[in-house]
PDB file of N, CA and C in Angstrom:
ATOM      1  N   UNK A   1      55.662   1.045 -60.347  1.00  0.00           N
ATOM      2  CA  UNK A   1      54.406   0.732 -59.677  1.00  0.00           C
ATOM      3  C   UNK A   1      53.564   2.004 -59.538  1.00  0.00           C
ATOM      4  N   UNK A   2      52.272   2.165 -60.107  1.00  0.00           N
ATOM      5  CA  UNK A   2      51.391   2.902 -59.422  1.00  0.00           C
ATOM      6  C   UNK A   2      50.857   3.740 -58.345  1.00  0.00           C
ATOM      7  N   UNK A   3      50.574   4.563 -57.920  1.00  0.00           N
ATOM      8  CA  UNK A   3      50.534   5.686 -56.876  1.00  0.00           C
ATOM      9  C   UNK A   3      49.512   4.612 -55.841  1.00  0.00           C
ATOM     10  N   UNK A   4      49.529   4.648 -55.022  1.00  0.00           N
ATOM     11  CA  UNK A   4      48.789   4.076 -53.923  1.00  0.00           C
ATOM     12  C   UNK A   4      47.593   4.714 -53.676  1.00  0.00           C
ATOM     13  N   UNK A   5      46.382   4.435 -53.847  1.00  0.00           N
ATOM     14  CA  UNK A   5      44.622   5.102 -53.712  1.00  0.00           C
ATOM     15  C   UNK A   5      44.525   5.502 -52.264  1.00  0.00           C
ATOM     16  N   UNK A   6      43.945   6.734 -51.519  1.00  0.00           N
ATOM     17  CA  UNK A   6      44.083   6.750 -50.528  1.00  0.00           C
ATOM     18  C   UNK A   6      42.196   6.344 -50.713  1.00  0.00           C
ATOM     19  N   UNK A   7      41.497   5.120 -50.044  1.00  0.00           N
ATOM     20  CA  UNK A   7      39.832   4.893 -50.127  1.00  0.00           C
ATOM     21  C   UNK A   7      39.321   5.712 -48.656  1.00  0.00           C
ATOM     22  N   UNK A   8      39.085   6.654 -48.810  1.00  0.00           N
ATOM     23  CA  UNK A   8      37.889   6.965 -47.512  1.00  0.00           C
ATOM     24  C   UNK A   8      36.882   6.537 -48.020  1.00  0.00           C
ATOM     25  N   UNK A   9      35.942   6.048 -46.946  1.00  0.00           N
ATOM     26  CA  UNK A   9      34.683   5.393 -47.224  1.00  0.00           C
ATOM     27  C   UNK A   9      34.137   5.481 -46.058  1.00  0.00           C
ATOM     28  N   UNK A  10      32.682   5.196 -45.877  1.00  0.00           N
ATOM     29  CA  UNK A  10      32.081   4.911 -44.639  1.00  0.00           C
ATOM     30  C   UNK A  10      31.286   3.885 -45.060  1.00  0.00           C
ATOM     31  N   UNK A  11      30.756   2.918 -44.153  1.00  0.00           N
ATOM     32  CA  UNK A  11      29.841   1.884 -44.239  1.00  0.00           C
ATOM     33  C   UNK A  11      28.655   2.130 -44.171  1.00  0.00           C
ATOM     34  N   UNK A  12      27.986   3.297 -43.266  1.00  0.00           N
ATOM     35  CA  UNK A  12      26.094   3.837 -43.777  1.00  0.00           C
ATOM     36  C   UNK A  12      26.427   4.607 -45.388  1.00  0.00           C
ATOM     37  N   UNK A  13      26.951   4.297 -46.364  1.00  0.00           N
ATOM     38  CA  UNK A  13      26.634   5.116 -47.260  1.00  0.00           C
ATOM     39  C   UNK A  13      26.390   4.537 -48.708  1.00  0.00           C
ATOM     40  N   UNK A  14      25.427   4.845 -49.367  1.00  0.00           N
ATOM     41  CA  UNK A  14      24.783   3.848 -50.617  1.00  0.00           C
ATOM     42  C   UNK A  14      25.798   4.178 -51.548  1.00  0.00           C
ATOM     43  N   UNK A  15      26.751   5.392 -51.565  1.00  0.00           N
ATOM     44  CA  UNK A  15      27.132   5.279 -52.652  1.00  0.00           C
ATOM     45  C   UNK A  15      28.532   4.655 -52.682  1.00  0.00           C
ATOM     46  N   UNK A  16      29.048   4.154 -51.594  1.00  0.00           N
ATOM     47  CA  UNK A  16      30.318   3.712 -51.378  1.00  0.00           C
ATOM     48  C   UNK A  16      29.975   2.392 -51.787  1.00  0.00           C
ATOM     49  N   UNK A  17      28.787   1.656 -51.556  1.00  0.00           N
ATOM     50  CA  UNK A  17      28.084   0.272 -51.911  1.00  0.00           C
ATOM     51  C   UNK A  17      28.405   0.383 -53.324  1.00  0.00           C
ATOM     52  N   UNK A  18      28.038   1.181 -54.378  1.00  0.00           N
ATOM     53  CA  UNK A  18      27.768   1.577 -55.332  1.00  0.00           C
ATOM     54  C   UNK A  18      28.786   1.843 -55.998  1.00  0.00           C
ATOM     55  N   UNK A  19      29.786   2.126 -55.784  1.00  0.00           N
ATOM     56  CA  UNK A  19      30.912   2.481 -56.227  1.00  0.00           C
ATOM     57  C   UNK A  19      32.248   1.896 -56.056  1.00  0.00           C
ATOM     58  N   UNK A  20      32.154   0.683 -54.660  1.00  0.00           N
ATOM     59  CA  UNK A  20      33.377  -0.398 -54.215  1.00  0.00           C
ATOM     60  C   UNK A  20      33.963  -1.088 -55.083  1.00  0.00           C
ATOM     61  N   UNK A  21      32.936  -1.453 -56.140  1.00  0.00           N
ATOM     62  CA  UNK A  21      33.322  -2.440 -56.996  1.00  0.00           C
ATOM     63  C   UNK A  21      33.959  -2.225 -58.614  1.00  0.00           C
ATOM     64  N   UNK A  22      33.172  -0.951 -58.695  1.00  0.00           N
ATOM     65  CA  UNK A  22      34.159   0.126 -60.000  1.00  0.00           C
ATOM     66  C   UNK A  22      35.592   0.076 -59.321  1.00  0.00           C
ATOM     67  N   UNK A  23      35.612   1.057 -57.966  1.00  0.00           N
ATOM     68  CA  UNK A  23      37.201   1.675 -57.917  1.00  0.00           C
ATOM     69  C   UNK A  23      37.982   0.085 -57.529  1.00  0.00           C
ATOM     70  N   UNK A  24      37.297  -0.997 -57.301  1.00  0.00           N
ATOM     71  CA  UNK A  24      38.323  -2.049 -57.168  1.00  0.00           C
ATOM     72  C   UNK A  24      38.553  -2.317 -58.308  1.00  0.00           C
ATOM     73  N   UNK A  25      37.936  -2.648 -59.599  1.00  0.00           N
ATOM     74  CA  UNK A  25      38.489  -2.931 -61.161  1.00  0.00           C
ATOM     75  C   UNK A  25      38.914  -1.664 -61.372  1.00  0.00           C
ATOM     76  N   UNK A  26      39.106  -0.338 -61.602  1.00  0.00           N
ATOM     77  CA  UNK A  26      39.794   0.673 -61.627  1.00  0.00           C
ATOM     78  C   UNK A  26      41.448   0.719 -61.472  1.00  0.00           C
ATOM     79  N   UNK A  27      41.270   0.241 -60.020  1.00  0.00           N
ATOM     80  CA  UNK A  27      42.795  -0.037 -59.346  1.00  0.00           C
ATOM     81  C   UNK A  27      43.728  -0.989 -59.816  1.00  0.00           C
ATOM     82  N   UNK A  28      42.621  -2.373 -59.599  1.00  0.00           N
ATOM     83  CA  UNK A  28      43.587  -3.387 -60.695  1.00  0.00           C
ATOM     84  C   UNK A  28      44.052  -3.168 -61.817  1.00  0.00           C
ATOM     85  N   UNK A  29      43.591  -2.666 -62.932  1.00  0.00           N
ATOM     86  CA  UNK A  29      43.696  -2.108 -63.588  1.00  0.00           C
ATOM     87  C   UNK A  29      44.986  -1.442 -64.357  1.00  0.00           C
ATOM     88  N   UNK A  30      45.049  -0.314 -63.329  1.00  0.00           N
ATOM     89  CA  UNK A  30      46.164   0.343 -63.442  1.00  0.00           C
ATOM     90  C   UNK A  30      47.018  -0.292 -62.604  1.00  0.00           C
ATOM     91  N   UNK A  31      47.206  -1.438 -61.818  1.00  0.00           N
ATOM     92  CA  UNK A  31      47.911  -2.112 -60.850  1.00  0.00           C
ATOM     93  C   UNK A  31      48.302  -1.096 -59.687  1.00  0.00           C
ATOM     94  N   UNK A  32      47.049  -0.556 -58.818  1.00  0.00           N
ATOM     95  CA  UNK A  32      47.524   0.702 -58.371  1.00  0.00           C
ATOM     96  C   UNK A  32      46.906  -0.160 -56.979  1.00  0.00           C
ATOM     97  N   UNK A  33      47.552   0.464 -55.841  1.00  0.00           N
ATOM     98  CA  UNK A  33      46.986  -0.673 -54.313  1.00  0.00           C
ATOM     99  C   UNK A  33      46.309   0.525 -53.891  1.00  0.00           C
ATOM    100  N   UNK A  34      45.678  -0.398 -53.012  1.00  0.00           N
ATOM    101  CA  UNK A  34      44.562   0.533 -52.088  1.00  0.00           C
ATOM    102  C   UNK A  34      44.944   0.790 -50.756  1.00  0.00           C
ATOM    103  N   UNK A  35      44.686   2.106 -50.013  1.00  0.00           N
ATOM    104  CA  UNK A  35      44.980   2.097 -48.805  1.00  0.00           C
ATOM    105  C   UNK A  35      43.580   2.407 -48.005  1.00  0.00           C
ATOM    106  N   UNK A  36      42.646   1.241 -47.585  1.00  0.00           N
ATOM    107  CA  UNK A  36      41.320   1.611 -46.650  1.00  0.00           C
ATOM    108  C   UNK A  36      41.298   2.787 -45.944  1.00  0.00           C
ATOM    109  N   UNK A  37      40.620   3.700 -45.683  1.00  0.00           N
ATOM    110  CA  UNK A  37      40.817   4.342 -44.959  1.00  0.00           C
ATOM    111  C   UNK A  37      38.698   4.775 -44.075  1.00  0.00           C
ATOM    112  N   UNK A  38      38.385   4.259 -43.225  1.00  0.00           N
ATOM    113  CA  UNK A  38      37.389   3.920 -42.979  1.00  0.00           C
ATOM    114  C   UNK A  38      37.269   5.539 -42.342  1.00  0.00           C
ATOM    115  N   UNK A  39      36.075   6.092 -42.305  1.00  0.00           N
ATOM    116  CA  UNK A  39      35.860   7.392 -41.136  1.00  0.00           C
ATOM    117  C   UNK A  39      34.214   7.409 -40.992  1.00  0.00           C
ATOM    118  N   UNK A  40      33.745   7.988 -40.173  1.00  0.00           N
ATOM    119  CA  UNK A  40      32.878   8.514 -39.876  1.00  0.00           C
ATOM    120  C   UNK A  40      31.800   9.127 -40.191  1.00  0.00           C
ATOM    121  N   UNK A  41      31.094   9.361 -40.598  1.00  0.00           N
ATOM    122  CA  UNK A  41      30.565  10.194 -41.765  1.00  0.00           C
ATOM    123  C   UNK A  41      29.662  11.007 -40.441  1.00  0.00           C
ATOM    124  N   UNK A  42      29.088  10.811 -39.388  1.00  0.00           N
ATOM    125  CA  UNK A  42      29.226  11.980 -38.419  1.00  0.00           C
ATOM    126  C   UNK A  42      29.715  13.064 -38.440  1.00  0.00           C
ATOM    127  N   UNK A  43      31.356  12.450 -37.947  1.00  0.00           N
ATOM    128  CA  UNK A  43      31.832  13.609 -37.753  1.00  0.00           C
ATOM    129  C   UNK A  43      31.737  14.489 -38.882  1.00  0.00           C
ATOM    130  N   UNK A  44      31.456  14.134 -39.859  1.00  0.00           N
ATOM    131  CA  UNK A  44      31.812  15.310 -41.508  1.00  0.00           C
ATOM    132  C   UNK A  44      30.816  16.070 -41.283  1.00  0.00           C
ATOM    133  N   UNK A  45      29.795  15.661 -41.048  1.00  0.00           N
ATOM    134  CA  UNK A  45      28.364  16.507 -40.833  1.00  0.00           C
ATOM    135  C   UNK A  45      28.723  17.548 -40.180  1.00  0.00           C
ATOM    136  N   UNK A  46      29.086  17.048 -38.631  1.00  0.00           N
ATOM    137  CA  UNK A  46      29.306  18.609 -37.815  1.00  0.00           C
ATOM    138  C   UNK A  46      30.079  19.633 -38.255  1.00  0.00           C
ATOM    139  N   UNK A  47      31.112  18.678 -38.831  1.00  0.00           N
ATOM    140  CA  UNK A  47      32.329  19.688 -39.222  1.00  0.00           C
ATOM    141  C   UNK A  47      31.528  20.785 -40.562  1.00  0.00           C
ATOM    142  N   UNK A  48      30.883  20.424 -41.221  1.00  0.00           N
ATOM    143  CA  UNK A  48      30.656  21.074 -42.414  1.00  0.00           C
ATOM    144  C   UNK A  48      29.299  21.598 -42.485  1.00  0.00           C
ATOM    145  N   UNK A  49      28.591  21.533 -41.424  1.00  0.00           N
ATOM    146  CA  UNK A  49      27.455  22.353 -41.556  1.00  0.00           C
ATOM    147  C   UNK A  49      25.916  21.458 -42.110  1.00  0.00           C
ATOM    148  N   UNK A  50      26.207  20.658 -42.400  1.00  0.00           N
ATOM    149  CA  UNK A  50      25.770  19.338 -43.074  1.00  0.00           C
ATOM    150  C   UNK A  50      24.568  18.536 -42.094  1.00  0.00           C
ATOM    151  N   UNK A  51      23.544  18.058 -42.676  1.00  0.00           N
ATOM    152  CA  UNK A  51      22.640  17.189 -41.707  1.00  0.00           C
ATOM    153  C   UNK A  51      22.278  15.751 -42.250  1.00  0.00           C
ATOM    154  N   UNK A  52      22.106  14.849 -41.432  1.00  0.00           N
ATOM    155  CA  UNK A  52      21.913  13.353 -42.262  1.00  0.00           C
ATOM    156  C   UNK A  52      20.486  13.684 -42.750  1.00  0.00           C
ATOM    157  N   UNK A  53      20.732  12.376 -43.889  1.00  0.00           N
ATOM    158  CA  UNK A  53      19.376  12.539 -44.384  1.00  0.00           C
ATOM    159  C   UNK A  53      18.423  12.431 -43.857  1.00  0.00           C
ATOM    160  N   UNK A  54      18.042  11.662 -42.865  1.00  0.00           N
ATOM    161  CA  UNK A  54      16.705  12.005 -42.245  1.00  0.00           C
ATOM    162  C   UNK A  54      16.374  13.125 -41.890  1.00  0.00           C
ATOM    163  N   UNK A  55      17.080  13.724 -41.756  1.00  0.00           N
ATOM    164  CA  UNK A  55      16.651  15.433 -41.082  1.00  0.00           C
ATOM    165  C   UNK A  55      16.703  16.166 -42.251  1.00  0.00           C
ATOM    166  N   UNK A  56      16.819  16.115 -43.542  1.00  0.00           N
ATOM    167  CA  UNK A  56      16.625  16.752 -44.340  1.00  0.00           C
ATOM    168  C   UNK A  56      14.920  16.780 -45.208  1.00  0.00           C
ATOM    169  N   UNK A  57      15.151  17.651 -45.219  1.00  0.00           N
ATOM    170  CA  UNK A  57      13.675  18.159 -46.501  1.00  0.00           C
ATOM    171  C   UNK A  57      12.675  16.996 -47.117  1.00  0.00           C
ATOM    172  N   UNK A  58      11.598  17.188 -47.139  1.00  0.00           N
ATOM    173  CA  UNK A  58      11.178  15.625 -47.722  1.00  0.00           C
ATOM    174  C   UNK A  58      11.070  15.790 -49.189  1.00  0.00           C
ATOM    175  N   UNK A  59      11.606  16.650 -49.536  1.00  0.00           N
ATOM    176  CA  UNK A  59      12.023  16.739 -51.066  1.00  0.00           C
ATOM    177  C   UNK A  59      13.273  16.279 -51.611  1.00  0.00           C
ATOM    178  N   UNK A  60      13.992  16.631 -50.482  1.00  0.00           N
ATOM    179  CA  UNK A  60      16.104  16.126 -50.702  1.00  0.00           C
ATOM    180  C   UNK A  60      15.936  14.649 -50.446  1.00  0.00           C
ATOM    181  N   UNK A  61      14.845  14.027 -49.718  1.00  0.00           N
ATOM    182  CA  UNK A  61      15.065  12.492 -49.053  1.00  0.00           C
ATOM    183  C   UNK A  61      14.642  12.084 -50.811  1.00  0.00           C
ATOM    184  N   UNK A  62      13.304  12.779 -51.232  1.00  0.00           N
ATOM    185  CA  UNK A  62      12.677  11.521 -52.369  1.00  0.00           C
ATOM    186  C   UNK A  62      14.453  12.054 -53.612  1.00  0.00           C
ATOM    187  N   UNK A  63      14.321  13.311 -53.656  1.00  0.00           N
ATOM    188  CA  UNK A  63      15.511  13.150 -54.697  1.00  0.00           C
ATOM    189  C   UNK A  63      16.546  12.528 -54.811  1.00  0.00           C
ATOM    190  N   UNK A  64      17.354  12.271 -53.458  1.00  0.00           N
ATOM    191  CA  UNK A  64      18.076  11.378 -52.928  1.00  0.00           C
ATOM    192  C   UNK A  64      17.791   9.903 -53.863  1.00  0.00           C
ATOM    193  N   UNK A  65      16.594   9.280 -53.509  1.00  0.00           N
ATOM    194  CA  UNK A  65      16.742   8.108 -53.794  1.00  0.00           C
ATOM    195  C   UNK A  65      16.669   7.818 -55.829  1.00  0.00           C
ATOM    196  N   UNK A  66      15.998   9.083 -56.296  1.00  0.00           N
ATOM    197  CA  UNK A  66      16.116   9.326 -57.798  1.00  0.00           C
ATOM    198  C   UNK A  66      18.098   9.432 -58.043  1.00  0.00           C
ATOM    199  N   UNK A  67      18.560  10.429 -57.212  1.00  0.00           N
ATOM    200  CA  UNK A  67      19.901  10.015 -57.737  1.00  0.00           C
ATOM    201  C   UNK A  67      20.325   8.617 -57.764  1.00  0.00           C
ATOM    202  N   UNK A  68      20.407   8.088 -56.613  1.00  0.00           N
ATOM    203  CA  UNK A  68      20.887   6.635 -56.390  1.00  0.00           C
ATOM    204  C   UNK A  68      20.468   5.944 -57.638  1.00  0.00           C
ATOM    205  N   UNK A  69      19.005   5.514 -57.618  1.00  0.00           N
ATOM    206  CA  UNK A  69      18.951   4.518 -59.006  1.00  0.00           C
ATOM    207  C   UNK A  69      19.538   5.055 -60.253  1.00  0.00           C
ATOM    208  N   UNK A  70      20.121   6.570 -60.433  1.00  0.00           N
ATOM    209  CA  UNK A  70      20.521   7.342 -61.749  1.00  0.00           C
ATOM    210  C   UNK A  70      21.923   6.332 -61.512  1.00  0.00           C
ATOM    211  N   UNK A  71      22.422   6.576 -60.489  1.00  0.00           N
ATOM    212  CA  UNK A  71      24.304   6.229 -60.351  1.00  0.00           C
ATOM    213  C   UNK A  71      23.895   4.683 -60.438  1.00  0.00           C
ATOM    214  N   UNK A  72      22.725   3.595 -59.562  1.00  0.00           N
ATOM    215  CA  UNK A  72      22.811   2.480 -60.409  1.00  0.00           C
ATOM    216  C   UNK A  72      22.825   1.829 -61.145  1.00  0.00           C
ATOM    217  N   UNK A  73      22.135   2.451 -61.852  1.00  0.00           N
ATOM    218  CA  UNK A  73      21.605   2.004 -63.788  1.00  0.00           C
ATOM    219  C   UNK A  73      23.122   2.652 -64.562  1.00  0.00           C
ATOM    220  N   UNK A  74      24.051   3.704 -63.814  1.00  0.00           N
ATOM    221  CA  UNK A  74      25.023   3.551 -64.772  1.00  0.00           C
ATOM    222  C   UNK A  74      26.117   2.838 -64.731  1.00  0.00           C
TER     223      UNK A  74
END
């Protein structure tokens, strides 16, 4: 049997939307199980120096949303 996926994820985040449904055919796949692992995405901020996007640059917000449709269209 397959190594067990450890999934951190958070629920405010577009790219976990974006990406749930790859790493679930991924996993099947290799018949590999998932272990949820839900956190915070707060706390990561403080810890790392990090600011949500609203408080960022109004250049990082519009680029932001140019990445996203890049990672949707692929």
């Amino acid at each position: 049997m397959a190594e067990t996926i450890d999934y951190f994820f958070t629920s405010i985040s577009p790219f976990v939307y974006l990406g749930h449904r790859k790493l679930m055919e991924i996993a099947a796949r290799h018949g590999a199980p998932l272990r949820f692992r839900p956190f915070i995405l707060g706390g990561v901020w403080e810890n790392s120096g990090s600011v949500p996007l609203p408080q960022r640059s109004a250049t990082r917000q519009r680029y932001r949303l140019v990445e996203l449709q890049r990672i949707a269209e692929y």
